[in-house]
N, C-alpha and C. Protein backbone atom coordinates (compact mmCIF):
# COMPACT_ATOMS: atom_id res chain seq x y z
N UNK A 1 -16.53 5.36 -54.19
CA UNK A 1 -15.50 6.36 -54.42
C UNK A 1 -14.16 5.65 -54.53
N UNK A 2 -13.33 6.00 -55.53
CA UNK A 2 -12.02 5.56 -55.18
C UNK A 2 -11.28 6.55 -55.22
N UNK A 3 -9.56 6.11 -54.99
CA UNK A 3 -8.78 6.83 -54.44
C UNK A 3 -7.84 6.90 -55.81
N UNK A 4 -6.43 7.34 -55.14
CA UNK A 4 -5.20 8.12 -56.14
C UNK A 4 -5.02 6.40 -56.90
N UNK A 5 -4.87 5.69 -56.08
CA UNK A 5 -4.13 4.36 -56.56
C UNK A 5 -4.85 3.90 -57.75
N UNK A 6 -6.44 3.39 -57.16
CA UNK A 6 -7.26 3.35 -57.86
C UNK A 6 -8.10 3.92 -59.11
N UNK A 7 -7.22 5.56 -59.10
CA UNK A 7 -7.59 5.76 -60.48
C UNK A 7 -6.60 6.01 -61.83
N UNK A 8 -4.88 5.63 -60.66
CA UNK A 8 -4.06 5.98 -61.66
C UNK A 8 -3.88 4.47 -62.20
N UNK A 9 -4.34 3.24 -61.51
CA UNK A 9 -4.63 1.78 -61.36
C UNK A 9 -5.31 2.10 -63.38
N UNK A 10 -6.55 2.61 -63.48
CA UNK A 10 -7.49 2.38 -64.93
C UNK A 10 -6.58 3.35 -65.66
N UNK A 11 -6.06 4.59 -65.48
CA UNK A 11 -5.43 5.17 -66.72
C UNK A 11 -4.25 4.25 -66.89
N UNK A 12 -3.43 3.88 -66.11
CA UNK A 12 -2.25 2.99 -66.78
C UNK A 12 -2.64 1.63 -67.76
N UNK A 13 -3.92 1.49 -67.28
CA UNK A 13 -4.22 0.21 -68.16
C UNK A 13 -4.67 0.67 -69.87
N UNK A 14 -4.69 2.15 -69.94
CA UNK A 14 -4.50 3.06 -70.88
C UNK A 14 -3.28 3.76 -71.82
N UNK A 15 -2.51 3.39 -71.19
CA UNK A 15 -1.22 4.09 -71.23
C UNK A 15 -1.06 5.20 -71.29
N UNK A 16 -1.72 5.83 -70.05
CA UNK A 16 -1.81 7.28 -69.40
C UNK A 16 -1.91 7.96 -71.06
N UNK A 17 -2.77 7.44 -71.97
CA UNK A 17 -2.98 8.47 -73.03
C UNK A 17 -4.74 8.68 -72.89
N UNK A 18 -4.35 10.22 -72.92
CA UNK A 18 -6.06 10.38 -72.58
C UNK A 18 -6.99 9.93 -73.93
N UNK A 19 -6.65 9.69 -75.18
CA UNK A 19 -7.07 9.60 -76.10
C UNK A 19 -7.93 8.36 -76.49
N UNK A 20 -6.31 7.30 -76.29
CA UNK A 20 -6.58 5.76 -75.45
C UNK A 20 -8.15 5.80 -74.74
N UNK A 21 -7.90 6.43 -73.62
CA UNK A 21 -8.37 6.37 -72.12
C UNK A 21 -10.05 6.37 -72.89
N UNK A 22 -10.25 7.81 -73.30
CA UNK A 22 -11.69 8.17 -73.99
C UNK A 22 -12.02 7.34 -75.19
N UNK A 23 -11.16 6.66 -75.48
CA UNK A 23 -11.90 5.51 -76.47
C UNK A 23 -12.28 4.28 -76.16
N UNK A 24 -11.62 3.52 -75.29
CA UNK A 24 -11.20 2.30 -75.06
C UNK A 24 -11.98 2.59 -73.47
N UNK A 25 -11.62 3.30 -72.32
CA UNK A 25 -12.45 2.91 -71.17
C UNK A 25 -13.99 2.90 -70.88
N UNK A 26 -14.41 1.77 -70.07
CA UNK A 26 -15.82 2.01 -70.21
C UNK A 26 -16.16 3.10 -69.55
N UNK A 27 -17.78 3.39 -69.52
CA UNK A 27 -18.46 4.45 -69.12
C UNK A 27 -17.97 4.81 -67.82
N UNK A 28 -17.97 3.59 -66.61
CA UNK A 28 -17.84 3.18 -65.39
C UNK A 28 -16.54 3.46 -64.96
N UNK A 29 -15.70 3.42 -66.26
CA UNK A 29 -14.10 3.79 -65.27
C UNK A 29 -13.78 5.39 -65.95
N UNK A 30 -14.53 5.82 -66.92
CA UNK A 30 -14.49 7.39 -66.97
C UNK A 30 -15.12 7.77 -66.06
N UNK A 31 -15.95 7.26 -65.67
CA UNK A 31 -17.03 8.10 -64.69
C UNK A 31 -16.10 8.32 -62.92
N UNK A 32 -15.50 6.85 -63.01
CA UNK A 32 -15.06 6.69 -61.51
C UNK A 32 -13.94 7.86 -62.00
N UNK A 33 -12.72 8.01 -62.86
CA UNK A 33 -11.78 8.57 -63.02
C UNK A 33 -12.13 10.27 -63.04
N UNK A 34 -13.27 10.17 -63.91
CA UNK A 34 -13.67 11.97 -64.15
C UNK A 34 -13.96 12.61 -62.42
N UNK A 35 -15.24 11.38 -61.74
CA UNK A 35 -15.30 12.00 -60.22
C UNK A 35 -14.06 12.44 -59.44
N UNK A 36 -12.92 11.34 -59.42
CA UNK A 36 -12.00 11.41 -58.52
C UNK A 36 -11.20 13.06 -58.75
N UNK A 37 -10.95 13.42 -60.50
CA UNK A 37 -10.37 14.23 -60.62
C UNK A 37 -11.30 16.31 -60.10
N UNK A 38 -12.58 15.46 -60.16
CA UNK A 38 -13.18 16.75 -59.37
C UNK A 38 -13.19 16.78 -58.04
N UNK A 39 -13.59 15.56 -57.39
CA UNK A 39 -13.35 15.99 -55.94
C UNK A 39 -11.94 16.35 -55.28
N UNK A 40 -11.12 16.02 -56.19
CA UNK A 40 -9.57 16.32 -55.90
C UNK A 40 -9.52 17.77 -55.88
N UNK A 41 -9.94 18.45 -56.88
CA UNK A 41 -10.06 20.22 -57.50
C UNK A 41 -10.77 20.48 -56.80
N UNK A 42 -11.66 19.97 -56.09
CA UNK A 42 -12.67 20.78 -55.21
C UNK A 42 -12.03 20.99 -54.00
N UNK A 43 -11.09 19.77 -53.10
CA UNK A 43 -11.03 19.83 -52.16
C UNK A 43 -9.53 21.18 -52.51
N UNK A 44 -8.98 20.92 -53.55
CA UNK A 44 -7.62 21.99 -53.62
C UNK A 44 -8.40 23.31 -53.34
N UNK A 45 -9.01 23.76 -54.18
CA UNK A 45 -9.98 24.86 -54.65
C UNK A 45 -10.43 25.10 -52.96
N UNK A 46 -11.22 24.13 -52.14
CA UNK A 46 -11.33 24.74 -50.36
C UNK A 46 -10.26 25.08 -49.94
N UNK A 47 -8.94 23.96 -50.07
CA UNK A 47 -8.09 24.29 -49.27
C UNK A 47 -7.17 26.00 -49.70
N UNK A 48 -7.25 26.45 -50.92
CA UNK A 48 -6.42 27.66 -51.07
C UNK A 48 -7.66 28.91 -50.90
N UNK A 49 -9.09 28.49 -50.33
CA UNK A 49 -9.64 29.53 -49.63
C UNK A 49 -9.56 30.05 -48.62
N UNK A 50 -9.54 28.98 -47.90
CA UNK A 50 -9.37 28.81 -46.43
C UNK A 50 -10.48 28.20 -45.72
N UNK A 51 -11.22 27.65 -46.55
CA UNK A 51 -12.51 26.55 -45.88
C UNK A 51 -11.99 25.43 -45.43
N UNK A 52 -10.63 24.84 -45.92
CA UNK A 52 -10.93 23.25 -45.28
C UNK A 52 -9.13 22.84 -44.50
């Protein structure tokens, strides 16, 4: 799992263009980048229920 640093670390090596990002990054750093941005939404998504 990585963290905020670590995934804004691979889009800058993109130049925060998602276009860039989906052409040029491998499978492995979409994959790490796509996870981080769901478990982020998931944990928002508990916290404005009131689960977490």
């Amino acid at each position: 799992m990585i963290n905020l640093e670590e995934a804004r670390a691979i889009v800058a090596r993109y130049n925060s263009d998602y276009r860039e990002f989906m052409d040029n990054a491998t499978k492995e750093e979409r994959q790490e980048v796509f996870q981080y941005i769901t478990r982020e939404a998931n944990r928002m998504q508990r916290r404005v229920m009131g689960l977490e």
